[in-house]
N, C-alpha and C. Protein backbone atom coordinates (compact mmCIF):
# COMPACT_ATOMS: atom_id res chain seq x y z
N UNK A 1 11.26 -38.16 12.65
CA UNK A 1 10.56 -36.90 12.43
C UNK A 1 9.60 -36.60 13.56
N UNK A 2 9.26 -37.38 14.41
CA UNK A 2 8.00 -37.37 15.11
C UNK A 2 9.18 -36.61 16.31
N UNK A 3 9.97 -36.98 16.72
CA UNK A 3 10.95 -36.59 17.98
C UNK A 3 11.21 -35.11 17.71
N UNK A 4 11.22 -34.71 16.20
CA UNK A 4 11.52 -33.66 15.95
C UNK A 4 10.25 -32.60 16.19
N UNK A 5 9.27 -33.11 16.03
CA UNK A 5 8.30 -32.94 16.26
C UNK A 5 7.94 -32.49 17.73
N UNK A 6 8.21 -33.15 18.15
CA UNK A 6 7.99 -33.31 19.62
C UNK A 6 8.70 -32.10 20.46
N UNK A 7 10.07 -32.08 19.90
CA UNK A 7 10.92 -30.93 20.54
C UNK A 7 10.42 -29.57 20.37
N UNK A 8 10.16 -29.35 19.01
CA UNK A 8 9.57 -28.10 18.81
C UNK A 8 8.43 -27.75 19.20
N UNK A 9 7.47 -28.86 19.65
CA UNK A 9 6.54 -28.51 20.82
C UNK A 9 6.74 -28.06 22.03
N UNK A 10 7.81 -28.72 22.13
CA UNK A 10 8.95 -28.62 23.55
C UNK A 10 9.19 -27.09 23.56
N UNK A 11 9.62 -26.71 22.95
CA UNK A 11 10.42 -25.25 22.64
C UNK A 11 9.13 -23.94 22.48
N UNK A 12 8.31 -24.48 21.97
CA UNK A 12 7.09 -23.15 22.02
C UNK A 12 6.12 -23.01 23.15
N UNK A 13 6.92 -21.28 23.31
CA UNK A 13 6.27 -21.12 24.55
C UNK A 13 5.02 -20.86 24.87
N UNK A 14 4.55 -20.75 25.94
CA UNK A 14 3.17 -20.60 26.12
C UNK A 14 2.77 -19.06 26.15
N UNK A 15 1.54 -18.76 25.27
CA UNK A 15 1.81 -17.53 24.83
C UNK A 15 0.27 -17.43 25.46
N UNK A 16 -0.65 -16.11 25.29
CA UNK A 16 -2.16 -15.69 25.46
C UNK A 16 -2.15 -15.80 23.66
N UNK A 17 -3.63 -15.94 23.21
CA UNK A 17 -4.30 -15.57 22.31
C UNK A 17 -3.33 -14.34 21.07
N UNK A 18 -3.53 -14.68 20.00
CA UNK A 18 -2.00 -13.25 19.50
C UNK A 18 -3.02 -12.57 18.16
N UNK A 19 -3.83 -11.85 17.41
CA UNK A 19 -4.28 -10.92 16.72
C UNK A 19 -3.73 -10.08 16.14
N UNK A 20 -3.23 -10.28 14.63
CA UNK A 20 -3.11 -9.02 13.99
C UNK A 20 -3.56 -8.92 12.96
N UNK A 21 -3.62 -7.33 12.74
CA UNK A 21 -4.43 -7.16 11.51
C UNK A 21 -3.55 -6.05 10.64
N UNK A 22 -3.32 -6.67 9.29
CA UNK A 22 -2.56 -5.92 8.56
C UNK A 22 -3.23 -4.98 7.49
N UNK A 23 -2.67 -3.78 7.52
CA UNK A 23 -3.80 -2.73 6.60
C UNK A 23 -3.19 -3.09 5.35
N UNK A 24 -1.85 -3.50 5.02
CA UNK A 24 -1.52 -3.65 3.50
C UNK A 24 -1.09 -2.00 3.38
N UNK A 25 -1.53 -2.08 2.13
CA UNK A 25 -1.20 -0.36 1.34
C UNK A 25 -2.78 0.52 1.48
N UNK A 26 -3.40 0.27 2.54
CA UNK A 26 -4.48 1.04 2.64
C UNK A 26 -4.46 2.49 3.76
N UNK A 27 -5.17 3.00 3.32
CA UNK A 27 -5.25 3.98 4.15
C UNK A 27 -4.84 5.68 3.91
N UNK A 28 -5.66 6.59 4.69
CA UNK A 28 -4.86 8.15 5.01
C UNK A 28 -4.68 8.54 6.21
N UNK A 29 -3.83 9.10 6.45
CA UNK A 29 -4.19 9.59 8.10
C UNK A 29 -5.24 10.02 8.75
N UNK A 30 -6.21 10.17 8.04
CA UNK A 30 -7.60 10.13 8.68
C UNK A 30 -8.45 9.11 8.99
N UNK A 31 -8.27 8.19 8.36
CA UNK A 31 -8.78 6.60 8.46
C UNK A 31 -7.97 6.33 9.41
N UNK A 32 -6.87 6.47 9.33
CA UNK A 32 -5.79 5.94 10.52
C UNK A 32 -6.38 6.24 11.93
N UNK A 33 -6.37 7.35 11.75
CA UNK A 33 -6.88 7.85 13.52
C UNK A 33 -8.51 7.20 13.46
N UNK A 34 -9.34 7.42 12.91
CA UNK A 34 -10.63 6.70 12.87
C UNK A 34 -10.47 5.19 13.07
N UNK A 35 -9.66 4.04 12.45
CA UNK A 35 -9.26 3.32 12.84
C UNK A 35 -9.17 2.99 14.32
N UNK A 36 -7.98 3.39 14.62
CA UNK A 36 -7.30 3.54 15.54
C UNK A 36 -8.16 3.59 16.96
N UNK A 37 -9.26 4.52 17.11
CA UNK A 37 -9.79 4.93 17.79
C UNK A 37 -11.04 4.01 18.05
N UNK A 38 -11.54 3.63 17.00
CA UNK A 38 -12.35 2.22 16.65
C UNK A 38 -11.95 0.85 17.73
N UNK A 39 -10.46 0.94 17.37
CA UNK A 39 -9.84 -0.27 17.66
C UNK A 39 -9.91 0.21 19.81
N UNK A 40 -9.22 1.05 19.76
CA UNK A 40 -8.98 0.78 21.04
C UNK A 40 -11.05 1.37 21.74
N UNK A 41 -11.94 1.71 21.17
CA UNK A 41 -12.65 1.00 22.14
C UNK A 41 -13.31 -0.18 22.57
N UNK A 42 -12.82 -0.92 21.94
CA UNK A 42 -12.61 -2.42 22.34
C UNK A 42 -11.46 -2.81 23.50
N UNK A 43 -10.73 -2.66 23.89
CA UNK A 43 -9.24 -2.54 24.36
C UNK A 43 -10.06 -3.19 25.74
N UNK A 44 -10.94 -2.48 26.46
CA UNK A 44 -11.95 -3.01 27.88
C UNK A 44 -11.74 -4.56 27.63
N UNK A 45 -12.53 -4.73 26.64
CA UNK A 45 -13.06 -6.17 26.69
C UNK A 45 -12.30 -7.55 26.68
N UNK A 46 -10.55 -7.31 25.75
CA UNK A 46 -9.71 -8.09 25.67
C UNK A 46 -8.52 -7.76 26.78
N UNK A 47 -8.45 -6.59 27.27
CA UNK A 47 -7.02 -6.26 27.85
C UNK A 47 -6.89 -7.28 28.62
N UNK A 48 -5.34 -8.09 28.57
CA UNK A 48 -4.95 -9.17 29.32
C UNK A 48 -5.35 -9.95 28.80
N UNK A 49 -6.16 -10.30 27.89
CA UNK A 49 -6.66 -11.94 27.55
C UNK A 49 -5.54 -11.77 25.84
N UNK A 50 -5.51 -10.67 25.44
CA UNK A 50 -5.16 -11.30 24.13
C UNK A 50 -4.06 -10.20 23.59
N UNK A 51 -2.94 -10.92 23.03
CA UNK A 51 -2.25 -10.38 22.45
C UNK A 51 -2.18 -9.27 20.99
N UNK A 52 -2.33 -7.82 20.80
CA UNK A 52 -2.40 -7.87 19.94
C UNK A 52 -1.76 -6.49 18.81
N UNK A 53 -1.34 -6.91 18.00
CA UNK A 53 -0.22 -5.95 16.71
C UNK A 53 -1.36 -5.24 15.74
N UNK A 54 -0.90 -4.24 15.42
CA UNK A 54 -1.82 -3.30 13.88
C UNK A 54 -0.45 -3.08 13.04
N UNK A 55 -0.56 -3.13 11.52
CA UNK A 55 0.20 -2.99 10.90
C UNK A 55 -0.09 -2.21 10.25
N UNK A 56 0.15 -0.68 10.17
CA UNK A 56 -0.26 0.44 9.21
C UNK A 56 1.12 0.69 7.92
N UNK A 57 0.53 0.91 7.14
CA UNK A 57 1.45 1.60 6.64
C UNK A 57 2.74 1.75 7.17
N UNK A 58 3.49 2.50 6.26
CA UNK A 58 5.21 2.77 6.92
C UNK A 58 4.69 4.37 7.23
N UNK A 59 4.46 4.94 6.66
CA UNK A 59 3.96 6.61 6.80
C UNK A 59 3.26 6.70 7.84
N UNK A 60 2.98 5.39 8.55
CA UNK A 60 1.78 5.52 9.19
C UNK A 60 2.35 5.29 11.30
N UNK A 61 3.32 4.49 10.56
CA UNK A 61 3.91 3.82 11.53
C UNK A 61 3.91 5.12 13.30
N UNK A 62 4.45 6.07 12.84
CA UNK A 62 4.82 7.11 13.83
C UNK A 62 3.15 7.51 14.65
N UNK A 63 2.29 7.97 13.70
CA UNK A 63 1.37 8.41 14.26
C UNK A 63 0.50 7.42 14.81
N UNK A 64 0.55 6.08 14.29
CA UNK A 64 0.10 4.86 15.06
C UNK A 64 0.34 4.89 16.36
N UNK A 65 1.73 4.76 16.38
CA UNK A 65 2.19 4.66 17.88
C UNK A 65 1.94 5.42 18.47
N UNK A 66 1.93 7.14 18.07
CA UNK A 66 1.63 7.68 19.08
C UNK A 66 0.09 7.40 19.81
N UNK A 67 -0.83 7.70 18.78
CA UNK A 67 -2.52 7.60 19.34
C UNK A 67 -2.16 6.13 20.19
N UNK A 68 -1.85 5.00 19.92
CA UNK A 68 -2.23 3.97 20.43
C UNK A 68 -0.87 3.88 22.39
N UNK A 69 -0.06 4.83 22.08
CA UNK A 69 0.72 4.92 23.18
C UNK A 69 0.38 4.03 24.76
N UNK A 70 -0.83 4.66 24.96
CA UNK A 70 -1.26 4.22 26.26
C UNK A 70 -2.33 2.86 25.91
N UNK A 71 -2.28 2.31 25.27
CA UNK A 71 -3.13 1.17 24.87
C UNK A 71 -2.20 -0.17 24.89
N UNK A 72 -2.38 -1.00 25.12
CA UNK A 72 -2.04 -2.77 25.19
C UNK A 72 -1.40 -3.06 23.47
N UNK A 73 -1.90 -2.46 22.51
CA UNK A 73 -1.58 -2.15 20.93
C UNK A 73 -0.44 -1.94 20.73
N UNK A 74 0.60 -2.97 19.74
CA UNK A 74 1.22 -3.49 19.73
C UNK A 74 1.79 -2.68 18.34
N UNK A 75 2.76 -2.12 17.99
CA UNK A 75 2.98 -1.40 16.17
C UNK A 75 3.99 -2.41 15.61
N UNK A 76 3.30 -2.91 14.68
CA UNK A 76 4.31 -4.15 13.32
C UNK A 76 4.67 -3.30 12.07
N UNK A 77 5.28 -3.16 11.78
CA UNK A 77 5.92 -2.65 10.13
C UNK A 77 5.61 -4.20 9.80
N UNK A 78 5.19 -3.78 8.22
CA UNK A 78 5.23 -4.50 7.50
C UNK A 78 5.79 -5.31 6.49
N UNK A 79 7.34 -4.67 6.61
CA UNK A 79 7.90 -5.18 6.17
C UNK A 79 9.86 -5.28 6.76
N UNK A 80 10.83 -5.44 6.65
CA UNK A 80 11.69 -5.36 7.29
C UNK A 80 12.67 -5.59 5.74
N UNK A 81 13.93 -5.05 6.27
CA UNK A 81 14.62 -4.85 5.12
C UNK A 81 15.49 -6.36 5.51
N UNK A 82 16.61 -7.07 4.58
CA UNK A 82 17.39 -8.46 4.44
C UNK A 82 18.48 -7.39 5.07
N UNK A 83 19.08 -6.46 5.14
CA UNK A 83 20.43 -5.84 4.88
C UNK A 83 20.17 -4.75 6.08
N UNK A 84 21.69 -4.54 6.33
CA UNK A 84 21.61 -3.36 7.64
C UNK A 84 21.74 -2.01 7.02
N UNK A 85 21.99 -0.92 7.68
CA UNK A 85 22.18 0.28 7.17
C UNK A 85 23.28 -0.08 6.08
N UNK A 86 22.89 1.31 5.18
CA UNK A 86 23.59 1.42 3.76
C UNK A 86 22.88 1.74 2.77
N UNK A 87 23.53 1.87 1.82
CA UNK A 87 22.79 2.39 0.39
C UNK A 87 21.83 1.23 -0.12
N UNK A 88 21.05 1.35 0.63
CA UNK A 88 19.65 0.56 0.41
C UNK A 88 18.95 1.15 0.29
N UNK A 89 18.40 2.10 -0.42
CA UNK A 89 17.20 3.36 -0.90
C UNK A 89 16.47 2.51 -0.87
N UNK A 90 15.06 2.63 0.16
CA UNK A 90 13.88 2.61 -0.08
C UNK A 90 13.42 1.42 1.11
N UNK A 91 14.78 0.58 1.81
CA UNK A 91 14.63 0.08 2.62
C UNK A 91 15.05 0.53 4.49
N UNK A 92 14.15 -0.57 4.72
CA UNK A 92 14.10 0.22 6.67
C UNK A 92 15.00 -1.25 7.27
N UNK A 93 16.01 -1.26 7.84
CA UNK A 93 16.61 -2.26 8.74
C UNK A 93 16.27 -2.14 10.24
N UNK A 94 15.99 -3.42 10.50
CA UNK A 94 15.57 -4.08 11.66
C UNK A 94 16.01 -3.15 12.97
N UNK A 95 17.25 -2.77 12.62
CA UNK A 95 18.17 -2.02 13.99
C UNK A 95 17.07 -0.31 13.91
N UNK A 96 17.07 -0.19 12.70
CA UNK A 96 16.04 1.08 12.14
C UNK A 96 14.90 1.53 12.64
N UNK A 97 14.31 0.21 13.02
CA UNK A 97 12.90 -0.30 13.52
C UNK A 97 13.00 -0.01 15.09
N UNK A 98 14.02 -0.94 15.61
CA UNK A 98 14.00 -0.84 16.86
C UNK A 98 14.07 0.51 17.42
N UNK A 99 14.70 1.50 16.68
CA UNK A 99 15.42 2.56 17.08
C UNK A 99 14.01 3.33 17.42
N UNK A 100 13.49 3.22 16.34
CA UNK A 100 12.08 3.90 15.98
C UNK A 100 11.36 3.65 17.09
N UNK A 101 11.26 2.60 18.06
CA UNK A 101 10.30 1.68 18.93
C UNK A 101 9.23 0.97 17.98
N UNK A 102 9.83 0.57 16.84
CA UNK A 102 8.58 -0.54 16.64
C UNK A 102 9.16 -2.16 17.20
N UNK A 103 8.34 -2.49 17.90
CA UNK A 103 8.86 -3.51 18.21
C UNK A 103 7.97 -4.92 17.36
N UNK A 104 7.66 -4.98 16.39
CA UNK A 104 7.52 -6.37 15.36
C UNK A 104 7.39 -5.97 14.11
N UNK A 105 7.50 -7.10 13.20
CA UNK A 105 7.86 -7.05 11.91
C UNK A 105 6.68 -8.00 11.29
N UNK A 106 6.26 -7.90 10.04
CA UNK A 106 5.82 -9.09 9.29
C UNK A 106 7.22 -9.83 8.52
N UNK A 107 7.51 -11.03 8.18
CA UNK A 107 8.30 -11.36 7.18
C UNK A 107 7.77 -12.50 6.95
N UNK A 108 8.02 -12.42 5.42
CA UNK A 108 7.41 -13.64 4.61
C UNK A 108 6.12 -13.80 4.35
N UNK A 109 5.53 -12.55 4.15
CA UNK A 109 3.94 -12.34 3.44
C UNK A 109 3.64 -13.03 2.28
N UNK A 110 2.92 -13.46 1.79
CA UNK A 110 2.69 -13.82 0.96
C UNK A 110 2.79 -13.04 -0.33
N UNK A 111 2.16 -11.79 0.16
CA UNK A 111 2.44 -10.71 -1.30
C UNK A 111 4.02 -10.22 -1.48
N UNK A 112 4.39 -10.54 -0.26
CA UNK A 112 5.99 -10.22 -0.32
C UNK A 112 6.55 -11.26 -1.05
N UNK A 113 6.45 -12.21 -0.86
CA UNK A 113 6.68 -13.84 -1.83
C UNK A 113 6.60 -13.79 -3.01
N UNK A 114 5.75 -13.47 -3.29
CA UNK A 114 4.40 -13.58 -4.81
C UNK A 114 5.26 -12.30 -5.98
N UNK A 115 4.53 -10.96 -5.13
CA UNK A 115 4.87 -9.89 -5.92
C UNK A 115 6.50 -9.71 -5.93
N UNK A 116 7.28 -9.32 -5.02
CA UNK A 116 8.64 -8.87 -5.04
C UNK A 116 9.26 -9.80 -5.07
N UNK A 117 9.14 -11.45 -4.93
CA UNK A 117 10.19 -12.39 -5.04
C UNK A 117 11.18 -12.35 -3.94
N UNK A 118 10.24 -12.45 -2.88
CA UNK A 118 11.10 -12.78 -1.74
C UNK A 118 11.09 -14.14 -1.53
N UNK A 119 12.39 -14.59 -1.16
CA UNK A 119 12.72 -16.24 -1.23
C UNK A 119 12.63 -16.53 -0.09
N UNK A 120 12.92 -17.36 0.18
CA UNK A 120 13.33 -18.20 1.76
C UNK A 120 14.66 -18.02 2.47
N UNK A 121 15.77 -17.36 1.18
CA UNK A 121 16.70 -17.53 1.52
C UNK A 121 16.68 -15.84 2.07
N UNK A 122 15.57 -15.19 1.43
CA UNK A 122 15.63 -13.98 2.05
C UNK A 122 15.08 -13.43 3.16
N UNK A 123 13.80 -14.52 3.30
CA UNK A 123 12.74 -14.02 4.69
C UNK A 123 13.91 -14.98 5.62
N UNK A 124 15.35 -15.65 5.67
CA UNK A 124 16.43 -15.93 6.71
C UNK A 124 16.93 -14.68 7.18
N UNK A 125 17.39 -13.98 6.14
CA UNK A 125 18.49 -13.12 6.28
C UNK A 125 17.68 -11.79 7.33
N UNK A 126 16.25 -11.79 6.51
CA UNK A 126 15.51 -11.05 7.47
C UNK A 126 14.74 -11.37 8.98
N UNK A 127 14.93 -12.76 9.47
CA UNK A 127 14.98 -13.46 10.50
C UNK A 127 15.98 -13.44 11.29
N UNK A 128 17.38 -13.68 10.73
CA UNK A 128 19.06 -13.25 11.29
C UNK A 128 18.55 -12.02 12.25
N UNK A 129 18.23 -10.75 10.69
CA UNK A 129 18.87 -9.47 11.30
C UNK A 129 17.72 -9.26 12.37
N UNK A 130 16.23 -9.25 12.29
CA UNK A 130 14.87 -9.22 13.90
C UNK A 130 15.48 -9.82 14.91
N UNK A 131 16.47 -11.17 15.13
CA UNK A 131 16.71 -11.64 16.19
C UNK A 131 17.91 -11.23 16.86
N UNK A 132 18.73 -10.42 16.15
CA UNK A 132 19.61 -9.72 16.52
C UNK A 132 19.40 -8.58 16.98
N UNK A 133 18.73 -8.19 16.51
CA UNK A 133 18.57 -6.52 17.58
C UNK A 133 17.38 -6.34 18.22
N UNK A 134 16.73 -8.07 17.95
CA UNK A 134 15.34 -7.75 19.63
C UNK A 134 13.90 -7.80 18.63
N UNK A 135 13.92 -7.70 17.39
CA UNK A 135 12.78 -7.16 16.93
C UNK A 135 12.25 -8.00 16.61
N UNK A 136 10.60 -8.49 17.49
CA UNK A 136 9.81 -9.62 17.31
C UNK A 136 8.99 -9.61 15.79
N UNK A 137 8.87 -10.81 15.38
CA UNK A 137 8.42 -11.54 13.90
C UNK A 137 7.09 -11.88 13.88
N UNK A 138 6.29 -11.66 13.50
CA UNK A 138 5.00 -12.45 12.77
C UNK A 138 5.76 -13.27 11.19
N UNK A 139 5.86 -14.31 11.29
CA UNK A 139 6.56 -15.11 10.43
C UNK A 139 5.63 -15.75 9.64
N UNK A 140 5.31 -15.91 8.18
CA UNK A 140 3.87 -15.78 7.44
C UNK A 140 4.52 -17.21 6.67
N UNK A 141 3.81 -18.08 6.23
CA UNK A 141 3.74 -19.30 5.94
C UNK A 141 2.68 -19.15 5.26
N UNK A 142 2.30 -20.20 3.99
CA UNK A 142 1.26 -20.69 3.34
C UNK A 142 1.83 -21.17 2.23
N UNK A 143 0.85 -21.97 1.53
CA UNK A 143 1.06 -22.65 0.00
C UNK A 143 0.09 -21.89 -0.83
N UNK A 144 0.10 -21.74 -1.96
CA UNK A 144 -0.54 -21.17 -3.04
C UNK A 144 -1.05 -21.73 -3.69
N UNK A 145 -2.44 -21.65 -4.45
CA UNK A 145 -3.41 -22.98 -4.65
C UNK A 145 -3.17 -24.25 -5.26
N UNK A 146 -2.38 -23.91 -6.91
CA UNK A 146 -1.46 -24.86 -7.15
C UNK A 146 -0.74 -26.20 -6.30
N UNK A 147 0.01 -25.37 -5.59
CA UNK A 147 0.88 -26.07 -4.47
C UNK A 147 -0.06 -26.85 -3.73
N UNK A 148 -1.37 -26.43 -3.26
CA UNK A 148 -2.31 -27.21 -2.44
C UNK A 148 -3.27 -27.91 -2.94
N UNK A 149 -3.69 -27.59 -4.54
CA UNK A 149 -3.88 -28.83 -5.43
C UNK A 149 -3.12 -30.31 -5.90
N UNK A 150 -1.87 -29.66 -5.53
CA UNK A 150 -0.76 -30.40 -5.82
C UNK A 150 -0.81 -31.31 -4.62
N UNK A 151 -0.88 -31.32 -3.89
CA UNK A 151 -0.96 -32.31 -2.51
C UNK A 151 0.51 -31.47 -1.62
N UNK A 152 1.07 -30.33 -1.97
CA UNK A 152 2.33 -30.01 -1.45
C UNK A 152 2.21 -29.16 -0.13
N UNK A 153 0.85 -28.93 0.55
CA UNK A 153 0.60 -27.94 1.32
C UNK A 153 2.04 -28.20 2.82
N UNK A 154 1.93 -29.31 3.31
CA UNK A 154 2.88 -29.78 4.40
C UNK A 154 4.54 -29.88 3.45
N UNK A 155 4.57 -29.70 2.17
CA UNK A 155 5.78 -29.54 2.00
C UNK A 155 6.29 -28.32 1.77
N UNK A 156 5.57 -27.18 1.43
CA UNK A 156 5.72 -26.01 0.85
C UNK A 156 6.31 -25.45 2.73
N UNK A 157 4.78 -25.54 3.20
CA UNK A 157 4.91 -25.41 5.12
C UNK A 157 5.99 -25.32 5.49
N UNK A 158 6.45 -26.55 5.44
CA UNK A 158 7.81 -27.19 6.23
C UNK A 158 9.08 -26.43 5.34
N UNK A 159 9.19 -26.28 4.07
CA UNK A 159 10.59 -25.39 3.37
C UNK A 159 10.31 -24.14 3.79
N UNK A 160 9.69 -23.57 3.92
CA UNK A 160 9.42 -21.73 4.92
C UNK A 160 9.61 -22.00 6.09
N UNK A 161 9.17 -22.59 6.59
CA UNK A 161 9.86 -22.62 8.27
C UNK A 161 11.32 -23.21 8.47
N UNK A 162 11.94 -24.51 7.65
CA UNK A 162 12.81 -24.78 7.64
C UNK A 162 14.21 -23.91 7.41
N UNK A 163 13.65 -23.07 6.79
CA UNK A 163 14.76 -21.53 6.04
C UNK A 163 14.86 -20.95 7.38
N UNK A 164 14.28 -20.43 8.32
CA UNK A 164 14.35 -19.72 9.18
C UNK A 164 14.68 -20.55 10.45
N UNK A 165 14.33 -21.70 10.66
CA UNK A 165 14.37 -22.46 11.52
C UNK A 165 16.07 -22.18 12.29
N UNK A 166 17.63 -22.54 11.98
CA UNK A 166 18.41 -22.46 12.98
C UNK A 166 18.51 -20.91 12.97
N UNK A 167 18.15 -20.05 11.97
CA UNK A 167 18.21 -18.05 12.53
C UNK A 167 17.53 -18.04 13.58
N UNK A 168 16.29 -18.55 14.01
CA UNK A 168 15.89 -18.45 15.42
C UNK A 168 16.19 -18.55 16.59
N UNK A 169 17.15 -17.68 17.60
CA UNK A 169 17.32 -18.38 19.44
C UNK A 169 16.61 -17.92 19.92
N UNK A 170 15.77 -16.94 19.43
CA UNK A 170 14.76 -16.42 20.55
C UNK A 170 13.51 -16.63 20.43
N UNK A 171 12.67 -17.96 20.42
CA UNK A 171 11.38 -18.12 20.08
C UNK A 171 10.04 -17.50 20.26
N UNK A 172 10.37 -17.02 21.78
CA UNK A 172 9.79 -15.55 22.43
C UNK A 172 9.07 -14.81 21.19
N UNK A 173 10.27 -14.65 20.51
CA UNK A 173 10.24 -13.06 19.74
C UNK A 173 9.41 -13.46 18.26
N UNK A 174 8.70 -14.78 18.11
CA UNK A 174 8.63 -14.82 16.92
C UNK A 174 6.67 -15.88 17.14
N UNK A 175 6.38 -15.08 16.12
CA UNK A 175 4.99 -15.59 15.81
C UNK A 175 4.59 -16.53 14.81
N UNK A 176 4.07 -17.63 14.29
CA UNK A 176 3.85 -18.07 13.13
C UNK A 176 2.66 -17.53 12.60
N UNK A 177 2.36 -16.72 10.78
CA UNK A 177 1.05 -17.19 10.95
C UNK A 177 0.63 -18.04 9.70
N UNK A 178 0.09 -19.00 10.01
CA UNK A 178 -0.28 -19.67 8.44
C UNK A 178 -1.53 -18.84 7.66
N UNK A 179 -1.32 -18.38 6.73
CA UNK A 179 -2.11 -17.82 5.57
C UNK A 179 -2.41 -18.95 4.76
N UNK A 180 -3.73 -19.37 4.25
CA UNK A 180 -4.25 -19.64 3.49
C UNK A 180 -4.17 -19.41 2.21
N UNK A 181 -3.00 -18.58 1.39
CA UNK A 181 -2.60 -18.44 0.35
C UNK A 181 -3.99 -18.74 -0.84
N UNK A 182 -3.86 -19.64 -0.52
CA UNK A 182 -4.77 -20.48 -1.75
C UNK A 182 -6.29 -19.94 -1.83
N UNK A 183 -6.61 -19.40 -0.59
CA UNK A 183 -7.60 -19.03 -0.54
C UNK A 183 -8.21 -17.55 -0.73
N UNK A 184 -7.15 -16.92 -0.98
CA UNK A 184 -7.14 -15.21 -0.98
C UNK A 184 -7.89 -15.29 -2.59
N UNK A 185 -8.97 -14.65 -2.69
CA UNK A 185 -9.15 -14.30 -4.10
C UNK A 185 -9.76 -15.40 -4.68
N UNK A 186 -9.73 -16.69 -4.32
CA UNK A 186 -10.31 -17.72 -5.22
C UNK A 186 -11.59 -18.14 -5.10
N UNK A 187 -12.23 -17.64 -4.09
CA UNK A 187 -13.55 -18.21 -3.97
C UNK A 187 -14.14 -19.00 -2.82
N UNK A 188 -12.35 -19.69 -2.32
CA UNK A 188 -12.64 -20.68 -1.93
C UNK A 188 -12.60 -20.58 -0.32
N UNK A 189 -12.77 -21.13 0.24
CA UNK A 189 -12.97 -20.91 1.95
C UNK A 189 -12.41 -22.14 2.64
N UNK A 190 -11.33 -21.08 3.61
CA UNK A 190 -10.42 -22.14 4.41
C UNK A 190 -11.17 -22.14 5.93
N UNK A 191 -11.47 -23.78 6.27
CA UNK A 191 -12.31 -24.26 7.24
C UNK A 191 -11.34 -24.00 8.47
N UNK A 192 -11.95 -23.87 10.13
CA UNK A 192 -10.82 -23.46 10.80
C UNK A 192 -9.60 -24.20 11.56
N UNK A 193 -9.85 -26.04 10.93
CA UNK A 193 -9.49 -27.19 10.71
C UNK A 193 -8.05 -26.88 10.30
N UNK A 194 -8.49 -26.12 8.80
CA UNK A 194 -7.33 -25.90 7.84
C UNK A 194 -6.35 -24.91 7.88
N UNK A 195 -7.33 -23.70 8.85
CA UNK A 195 -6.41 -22.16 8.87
C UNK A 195 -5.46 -23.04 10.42
């Protein structure tokens, strides 16, 4: 395990600093642009040092990109559909995305996990289809408090990354982020040891 270990150190590339911040289901288009505008006057202080994505809304997605056009600001949808075009009402496919110019995705949120019952076998299928048509991943990991009462935090870890693990050839294109699951809502506070 340690060799295995070792390789996948081997394999991740060297990246700058990476930042994102996901709005969830918040927001109007007026916050958006207030946002927005917030955000990039900061843009001076990091440009070149740090990588970084906003995840608005889906409604939001278009007018994001545009205001942020000439900025280093990066547009993530938040979610990505398992399936390509077709009678999938209500879902956006990866090829969909690209078309659009968003170039990243979240998959495997935690609320995506939790609430809609997205599996492992599904944040794959939605790993397959991002690496196929180019569209870079913020790939979301965590255990849920249970699970990390349980002593299961490095096993829960390792079955979410393991699901996605051979869909990946393009490592480039893909972000990890570990969420603290356990810690959303409970009180409790993840040290930066632990995040």
């Amino acid at each position: 395990e340690a060799s295995s270990s070792r390789s996948l150190i081997a394999m991740a590339p060297e990246r700058k600093p990476f930042v994102g911040g996901n709005w969830k289901s918040n927001g109007t288009v007026e916050s958006a642009k207030v946002l927005c505008k917030a955000l990039m006057s900061g843009v001076p202080a990091w440009r070149n040092k740090v990588d970084v994505v906003v995840c608005p809304i889906l409604p939001q997605l278009s007018l994001v990109k545009k205001i942020t056009t000439k900025s280093p600001f990066k547009v993530c949808a938040q979610n990505v559909s398992a399936s390509s075009e077709g009678a999938f009402t209500g879902e956006v496919s990866a090829s969909q995305l690209r078309d659009f110019g968003v170039q990243w995705t979240l998959i495997g949120h935690s609320e995506r996990r939790t609430k809609y019952g997205e599996t492992d076998a599904i944040t794959a299928e939605k790993m397959e289809k991002c690496q196929a048509t180019g569209l870079s991943v913020i790939f979301c990991i965590g255990e849920q408090l249970e699970e990390r009462e349980a002593g299961k935090t490095d096993e829960v870890n390792k079955r979410q990354l393991e699901a996605v693990f051979d869909k990946v050839k393009d490592w480039k294109k893909v972000v990890i982020a570990y969420e603290p699951v356990w810690a959303i809502g409970t009180g409790k506070v993840a040290s930066p040891d632990q995040a």
